[in-house]
N, C-alpha and C. Protein backbone atom coordinates (compact mmCIF):
# COMPACT_ATOMS: atom_id res chain seq x y z
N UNK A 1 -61.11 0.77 -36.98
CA UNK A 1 -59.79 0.20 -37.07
C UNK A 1 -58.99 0.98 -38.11
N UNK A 2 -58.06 0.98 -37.64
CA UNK A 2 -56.61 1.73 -38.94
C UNK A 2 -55.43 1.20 -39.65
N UNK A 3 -55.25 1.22 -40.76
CA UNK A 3 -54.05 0.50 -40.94
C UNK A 3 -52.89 0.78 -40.62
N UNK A 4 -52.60 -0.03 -40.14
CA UNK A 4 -51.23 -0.11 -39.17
C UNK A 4 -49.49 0.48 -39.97
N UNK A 5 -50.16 0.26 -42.07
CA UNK A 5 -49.25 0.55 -42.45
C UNK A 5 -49.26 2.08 -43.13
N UNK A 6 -50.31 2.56 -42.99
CA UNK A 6 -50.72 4.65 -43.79
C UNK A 6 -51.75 5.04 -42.96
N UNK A 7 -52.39 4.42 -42.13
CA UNK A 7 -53.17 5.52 -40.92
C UNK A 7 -54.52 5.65 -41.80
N UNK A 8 -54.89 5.01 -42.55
CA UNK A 8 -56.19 5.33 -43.13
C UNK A 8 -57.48 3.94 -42.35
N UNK A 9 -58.16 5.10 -42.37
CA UNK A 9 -59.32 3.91 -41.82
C UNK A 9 -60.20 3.37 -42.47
N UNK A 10 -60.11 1.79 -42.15
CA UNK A 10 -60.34 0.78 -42.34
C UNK A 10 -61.76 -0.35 -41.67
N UNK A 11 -62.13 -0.91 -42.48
CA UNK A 11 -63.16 -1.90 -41.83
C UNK A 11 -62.38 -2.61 -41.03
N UNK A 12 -63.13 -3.20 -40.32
CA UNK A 12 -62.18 -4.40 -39.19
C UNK A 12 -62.32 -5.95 -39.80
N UNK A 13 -63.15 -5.93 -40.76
CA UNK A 13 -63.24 -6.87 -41.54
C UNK A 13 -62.49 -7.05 -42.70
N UNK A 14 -62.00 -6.20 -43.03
CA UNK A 14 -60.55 -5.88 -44.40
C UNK A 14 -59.73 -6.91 -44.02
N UNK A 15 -59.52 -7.41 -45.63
CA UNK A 15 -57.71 -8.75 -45.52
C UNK A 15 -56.93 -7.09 -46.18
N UNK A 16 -56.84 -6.68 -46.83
CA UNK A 16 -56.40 -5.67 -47.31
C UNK A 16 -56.85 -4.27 -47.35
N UNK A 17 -55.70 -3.34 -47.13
CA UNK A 17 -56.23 -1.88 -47.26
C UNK A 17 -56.12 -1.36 -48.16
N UNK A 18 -57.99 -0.82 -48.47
CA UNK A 18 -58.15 0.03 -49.44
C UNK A 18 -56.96 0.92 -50.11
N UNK A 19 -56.39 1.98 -49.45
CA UNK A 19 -55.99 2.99 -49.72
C UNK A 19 -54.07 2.31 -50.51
N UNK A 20 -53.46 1.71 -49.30
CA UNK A 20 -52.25 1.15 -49.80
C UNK A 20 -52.23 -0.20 -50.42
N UNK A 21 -53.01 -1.03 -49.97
CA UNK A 21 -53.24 -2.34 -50.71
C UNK A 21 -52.27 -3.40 -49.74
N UNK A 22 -51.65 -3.09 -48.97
CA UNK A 22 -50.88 -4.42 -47.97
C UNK A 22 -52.25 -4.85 -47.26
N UNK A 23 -51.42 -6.22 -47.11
CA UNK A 23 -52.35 -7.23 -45.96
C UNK A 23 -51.92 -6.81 -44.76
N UNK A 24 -53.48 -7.01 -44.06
CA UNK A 24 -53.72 -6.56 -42.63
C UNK A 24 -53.56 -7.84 -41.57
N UNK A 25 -53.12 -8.84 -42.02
CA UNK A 25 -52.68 -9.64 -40.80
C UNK A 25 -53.10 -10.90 -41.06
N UNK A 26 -52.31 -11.94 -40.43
CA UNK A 26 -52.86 -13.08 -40.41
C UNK A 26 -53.36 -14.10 -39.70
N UNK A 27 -54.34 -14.73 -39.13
CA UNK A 27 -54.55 -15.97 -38.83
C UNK A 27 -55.33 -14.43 -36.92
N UNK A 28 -55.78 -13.80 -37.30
CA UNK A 28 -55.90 -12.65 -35.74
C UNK A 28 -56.86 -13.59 -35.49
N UNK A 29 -57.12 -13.55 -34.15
CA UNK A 29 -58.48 -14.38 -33.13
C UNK A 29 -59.58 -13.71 -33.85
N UNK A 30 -59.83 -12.68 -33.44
CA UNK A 30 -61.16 -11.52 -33.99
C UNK A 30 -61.62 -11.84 -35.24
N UNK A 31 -60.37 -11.94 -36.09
CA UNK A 31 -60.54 -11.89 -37.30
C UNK A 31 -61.78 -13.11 -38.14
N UNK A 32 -60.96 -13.65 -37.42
CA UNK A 32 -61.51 -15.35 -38.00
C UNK A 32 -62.36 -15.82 -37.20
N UNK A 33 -62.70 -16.01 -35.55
CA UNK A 33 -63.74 -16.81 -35.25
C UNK A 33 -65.30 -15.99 -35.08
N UNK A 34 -64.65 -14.60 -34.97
CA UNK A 34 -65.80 -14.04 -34.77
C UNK A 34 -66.46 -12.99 -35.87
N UNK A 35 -66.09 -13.55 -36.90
CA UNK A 35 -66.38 -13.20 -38.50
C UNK A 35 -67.88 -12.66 -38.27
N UNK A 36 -68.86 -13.66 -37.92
CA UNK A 36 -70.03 -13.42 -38.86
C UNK A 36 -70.76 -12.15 -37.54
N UNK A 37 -71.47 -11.30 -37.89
CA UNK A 37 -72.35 -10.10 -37.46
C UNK A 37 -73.13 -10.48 -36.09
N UNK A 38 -73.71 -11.61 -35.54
CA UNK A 38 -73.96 -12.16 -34.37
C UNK A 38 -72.97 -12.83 -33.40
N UNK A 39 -71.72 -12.85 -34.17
CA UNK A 39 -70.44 -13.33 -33.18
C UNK A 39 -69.57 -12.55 -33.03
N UNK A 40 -69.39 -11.22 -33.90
CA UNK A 40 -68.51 -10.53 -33.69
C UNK A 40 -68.39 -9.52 -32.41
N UNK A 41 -67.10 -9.52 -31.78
CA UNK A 41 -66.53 -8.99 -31.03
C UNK A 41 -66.44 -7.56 -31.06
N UNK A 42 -66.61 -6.25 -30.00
CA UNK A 42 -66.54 -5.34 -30.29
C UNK A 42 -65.48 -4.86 -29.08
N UNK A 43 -64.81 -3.81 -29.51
CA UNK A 43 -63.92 -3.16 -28.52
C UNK A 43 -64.15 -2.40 -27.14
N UNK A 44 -64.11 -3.18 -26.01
CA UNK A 44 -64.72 -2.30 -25.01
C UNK A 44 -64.13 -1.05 -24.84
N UNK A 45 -64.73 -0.09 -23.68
CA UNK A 45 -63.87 0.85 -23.64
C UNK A 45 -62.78 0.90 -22.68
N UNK A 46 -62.41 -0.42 -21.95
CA UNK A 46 -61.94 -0.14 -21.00
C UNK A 46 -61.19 -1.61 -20.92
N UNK A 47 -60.16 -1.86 -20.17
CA UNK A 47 -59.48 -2.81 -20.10
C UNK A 47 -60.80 -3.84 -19.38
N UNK A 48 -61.13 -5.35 -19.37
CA UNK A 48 -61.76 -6.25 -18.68
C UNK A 48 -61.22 -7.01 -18.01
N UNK A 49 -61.64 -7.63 -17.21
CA UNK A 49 -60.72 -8.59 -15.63
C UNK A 49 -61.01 -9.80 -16.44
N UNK A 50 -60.42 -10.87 -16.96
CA UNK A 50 -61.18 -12.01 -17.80
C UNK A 50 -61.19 -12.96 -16.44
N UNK A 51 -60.74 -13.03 -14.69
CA UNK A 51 -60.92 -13.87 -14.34
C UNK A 51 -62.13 -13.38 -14.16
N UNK A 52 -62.89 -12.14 -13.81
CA UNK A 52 -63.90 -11.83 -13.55
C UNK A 52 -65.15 -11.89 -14.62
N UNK A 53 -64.84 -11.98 -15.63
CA UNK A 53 -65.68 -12.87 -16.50
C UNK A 53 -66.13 -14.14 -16.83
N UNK A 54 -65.16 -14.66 -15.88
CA UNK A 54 -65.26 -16.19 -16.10
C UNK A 54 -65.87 -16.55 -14.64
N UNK A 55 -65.95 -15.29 -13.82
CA UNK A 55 -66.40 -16.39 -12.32
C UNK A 55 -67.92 -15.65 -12.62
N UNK A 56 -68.37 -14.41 -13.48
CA UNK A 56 -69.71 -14.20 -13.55
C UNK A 56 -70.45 -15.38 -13.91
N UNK A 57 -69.84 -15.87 -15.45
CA UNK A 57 -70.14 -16.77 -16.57
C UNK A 57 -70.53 -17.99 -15.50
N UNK A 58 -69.33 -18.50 -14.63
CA UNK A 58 -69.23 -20.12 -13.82
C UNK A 58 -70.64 -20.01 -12.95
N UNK A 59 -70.53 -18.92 -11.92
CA UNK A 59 -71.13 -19.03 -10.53
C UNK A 59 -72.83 -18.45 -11.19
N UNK A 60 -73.00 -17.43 -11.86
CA UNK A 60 -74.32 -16.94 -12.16
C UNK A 60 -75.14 -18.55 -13.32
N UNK A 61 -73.97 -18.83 -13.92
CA UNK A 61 -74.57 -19.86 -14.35
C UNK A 61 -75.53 -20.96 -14.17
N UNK A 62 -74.95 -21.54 -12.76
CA UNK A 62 -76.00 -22.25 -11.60
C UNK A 62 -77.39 -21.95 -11.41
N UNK A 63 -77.46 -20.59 -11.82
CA UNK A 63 -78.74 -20.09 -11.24
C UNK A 63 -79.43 -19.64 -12.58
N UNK A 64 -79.10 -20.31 -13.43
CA UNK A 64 -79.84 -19.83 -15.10
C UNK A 64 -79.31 -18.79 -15.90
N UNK A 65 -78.44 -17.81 -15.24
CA UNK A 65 -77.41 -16.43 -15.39
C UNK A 65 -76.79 -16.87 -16.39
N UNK A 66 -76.19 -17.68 -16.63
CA UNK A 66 -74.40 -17.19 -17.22
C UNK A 66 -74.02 -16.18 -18.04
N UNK A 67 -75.34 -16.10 -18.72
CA UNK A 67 -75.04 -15.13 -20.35
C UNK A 67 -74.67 -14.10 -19.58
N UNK A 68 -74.46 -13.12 -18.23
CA UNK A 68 -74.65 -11.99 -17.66
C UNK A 68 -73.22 -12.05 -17.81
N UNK A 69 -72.17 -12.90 -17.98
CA UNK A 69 -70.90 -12.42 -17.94
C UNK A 69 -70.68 -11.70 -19.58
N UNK A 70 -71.80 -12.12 -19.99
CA UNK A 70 -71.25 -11.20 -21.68
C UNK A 70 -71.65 -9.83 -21.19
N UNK A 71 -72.93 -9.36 -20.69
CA UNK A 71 -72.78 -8.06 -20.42
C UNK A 71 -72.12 -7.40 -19.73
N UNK A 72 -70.94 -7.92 -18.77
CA UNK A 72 -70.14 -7.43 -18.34
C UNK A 72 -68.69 -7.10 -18.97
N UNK A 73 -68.37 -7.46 -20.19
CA UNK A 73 -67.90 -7.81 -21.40
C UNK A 73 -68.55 -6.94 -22.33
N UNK A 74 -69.34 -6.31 -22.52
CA UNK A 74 -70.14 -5.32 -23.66
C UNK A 74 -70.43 -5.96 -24.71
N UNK A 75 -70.62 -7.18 -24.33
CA UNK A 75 -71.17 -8.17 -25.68
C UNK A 75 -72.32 -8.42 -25.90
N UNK A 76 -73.29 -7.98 -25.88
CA UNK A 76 -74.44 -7.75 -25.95
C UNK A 76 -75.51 -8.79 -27.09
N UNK A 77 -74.28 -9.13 -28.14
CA UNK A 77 -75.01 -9.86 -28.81
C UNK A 77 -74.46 -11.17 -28.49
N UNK A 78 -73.61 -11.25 -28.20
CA UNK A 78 -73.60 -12.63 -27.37
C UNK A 78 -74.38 -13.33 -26.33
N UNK A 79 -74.74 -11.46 -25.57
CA UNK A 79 -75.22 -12.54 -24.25
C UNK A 79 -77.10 -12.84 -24.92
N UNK A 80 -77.51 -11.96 -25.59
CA UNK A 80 -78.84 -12.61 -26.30
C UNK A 80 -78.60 -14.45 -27.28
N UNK A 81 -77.81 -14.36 -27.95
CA UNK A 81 -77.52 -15.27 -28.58
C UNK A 81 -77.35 -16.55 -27.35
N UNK A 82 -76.50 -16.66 -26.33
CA UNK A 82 -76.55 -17.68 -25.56
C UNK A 82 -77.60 -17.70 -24.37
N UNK A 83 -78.63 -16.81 -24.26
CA UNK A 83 -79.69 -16.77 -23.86
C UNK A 83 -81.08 -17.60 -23.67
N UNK A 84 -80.86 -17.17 -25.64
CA UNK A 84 -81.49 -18.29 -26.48
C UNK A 84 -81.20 -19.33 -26.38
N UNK A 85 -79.92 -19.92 -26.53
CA UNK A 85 -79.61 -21.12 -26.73
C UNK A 85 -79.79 -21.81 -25.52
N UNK A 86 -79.46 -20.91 -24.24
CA UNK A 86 -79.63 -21.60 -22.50
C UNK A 86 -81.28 -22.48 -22.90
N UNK A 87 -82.39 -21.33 -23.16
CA UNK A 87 -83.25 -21.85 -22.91
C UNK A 87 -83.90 -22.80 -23.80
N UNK A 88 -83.16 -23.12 -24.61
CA UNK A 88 -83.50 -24.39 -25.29
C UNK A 88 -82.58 -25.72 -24.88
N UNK A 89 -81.42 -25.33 -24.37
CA UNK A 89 -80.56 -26.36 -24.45
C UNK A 89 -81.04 -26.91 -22.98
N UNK A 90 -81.63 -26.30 -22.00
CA UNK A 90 -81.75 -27.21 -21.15
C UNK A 90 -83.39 -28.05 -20.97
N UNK A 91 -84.47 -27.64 -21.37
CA UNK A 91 -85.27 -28.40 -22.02
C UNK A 91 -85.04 -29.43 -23.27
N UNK A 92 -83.90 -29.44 -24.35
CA UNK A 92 -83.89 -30.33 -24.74
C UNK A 92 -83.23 -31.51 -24.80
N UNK A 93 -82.42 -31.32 -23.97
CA UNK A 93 -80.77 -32.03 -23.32
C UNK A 93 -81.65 -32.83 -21.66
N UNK A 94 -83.13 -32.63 -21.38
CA UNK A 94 -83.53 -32.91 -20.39
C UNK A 94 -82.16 -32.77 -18.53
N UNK A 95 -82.03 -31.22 -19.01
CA UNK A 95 -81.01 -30.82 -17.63
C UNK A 95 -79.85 -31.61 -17.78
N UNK A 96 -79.29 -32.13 -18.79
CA UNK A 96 -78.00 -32.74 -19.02
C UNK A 96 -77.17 -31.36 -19.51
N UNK A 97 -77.65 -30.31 -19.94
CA UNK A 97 -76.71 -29.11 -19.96
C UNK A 97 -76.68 -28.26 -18.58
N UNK A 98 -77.10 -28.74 -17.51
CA UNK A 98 -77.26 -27.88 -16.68
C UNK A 98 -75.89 -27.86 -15.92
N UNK A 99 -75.26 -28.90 -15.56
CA UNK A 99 -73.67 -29.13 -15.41
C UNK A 99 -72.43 -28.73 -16.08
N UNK A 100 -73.15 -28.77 -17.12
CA UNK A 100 -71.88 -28.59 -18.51
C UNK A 100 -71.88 -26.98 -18.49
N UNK A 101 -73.38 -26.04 -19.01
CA UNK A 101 -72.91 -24.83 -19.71
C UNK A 101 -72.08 -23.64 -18.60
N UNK A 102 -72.58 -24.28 -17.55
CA UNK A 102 -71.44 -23.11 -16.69
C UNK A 102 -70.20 -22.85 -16.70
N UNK A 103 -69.57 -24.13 -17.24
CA UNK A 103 -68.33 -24.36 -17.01
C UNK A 103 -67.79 -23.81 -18.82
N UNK A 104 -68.57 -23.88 -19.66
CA UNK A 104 -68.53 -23.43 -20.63
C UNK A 104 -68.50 -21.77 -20.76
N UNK A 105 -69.56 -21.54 -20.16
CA UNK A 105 -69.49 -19.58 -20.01
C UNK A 105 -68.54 -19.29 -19.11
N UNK A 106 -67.47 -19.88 -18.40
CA UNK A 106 -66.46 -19.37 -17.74
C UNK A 106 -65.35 -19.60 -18.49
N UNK A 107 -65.20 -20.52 -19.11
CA UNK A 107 -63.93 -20.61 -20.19
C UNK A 107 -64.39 -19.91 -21.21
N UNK A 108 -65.71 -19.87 -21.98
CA UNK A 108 -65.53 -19.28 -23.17
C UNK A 108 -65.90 -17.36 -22.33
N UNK A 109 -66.47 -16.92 -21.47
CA UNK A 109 -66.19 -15.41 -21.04
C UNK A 109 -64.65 -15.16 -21.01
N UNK A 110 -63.67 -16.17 -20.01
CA UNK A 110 -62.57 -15.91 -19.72
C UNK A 110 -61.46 -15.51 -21.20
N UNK A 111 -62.07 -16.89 -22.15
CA UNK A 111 -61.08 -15.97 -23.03
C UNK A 111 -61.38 -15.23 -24.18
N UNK A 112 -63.06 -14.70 -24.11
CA UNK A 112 -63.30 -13.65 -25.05
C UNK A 112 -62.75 -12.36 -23.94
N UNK A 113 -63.06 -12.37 -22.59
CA UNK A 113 -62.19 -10.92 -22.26
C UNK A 113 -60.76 -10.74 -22.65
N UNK A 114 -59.75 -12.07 -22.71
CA UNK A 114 -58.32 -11.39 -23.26
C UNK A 114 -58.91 -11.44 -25.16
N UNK A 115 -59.55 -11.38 -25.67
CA UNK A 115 -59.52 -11.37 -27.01
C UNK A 115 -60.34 -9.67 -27.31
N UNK A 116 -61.36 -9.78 -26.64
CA UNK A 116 -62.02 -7.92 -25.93
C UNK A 116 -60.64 -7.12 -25.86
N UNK A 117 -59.89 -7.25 -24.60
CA UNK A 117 -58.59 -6.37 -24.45
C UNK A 117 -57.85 -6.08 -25.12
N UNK A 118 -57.18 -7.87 -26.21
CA UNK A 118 -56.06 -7.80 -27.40
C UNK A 118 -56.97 -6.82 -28.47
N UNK A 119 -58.28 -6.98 -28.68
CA UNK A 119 -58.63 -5.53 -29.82
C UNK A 119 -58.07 -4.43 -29.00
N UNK A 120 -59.04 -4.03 -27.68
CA UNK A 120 -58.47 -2.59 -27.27
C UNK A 120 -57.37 -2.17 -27.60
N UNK A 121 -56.36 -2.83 -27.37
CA UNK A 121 -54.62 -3.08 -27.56
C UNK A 121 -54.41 -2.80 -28.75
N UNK A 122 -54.71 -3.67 -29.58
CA UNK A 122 -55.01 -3.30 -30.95
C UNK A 122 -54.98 -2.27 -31.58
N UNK A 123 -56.66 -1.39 -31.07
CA UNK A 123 -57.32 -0.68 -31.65
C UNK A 123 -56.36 0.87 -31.35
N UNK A 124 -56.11 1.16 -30.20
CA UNK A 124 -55.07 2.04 -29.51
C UNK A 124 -53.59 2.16 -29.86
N UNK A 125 -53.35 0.69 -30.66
CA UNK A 125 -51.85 0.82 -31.23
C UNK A 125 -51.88 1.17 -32.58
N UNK A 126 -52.78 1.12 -33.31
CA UNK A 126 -53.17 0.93 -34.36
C UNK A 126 -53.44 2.91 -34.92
N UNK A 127 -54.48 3.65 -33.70
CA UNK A 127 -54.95 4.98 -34.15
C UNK A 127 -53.65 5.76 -33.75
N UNK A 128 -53.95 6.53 -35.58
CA UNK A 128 -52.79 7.84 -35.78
C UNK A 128 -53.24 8.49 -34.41
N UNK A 129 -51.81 9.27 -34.00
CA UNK A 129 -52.05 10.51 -32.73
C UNK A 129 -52.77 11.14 -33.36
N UNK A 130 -52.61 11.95 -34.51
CA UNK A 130 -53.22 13.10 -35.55
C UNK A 130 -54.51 13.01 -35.27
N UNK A 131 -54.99 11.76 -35.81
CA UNK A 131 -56.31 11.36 -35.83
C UNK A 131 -56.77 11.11 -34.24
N UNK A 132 -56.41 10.80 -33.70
CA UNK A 132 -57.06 10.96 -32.04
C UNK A 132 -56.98 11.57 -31.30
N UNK A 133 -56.25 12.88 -31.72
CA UNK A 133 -56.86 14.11 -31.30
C UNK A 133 -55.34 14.78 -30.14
N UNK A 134 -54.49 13.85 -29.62
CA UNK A 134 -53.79 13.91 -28.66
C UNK A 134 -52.63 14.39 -29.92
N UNK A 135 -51.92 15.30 -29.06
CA UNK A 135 -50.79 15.73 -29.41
C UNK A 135 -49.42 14.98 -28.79
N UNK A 136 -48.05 14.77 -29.34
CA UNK A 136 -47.15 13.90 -28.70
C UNK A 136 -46.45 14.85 -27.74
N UNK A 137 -46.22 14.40 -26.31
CA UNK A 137 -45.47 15.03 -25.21
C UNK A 137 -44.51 14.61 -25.38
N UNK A 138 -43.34 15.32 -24.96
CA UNK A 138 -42.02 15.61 -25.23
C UNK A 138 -41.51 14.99 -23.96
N UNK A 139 -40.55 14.45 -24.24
CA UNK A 139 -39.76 14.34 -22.38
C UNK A 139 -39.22 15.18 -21.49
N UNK A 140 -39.80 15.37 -20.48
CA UNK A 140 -39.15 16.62 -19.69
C UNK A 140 -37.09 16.25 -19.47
N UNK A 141 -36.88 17.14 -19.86
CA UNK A 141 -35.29 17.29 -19.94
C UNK A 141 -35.20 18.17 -18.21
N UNK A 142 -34.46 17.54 -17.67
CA UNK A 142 -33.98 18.21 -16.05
C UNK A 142 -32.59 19.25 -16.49
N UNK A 143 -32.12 19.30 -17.85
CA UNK A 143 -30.99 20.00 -18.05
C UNK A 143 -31.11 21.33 -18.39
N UNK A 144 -32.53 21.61 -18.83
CA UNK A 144 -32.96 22.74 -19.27
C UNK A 144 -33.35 23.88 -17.91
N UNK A 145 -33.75 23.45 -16.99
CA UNK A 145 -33.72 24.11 -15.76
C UNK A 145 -33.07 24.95 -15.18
């Protein structure tokens, strides 16, 4: 991540940047719910379909699946983390989670993919050109012809 206000790079966990000292934002989704190292969110490389995360999460769910919509999502530690939890929660809930968590991994896939994308978005608005290697194109002028 970069700061948005001198181009120096930054943890994604920073309230403030090192180098200039302004605050980096307030109240961001990323920021705050997915704080701790087993919840945190990482930037895919590529834009994600979040309805298509949410019908992996709903429909694979039925069948013991759901966590598979995190790997479609590059969340990897998510989908271990609710893995775990599948296979306890429905032995100890005696199949009273078996109704519920599907519907849960389709709302909560659906809106970690727009929170996945808003980093990409982010992360892409955020990196100096300098630093990413691309040089700025000019507008083709039709007058010069």
């Amino acid at each position: 991540m970069y700061c948005k206000y001198c181009g120096t790079e930054i943890s994604s966990e920073a309230d403030f940047c090192a180098s200039c000292g302004k605050k980096l934002g307030e109240g961001d989704a990323h920021h705050t719910l997915y704080r701790h190292e087993l919840t945190r969110i990482k930037a895919a490389k590529e834009l994600k379909n979040p309805k298509a995360a949410a019908a992996l999460g709903f429909f694979f769910g039925w069948i013991f699946l759901g966590p598979v919509g995190y790997i479609y999502l590059g969340q990897w530690n998510w989908f271990w983390l609710t893995f775990i939890v599948q296979i306890f929660a429905y032995p100890l809930t005696a199949f009273f989670a078996y109704p519920l968590l599907p519907i849960v991994y389709g709302i909560h896939q659906y809106q970690m993919a727009k929170d996945v994308n808003e980093l990409l978005a982010r992360d892409h608005e955020q990196k100096p050109v300098a630093e990413a290697g691309a040089r700025a194109i000019e507008p083709f002028d039709k007058t010069e012809l």
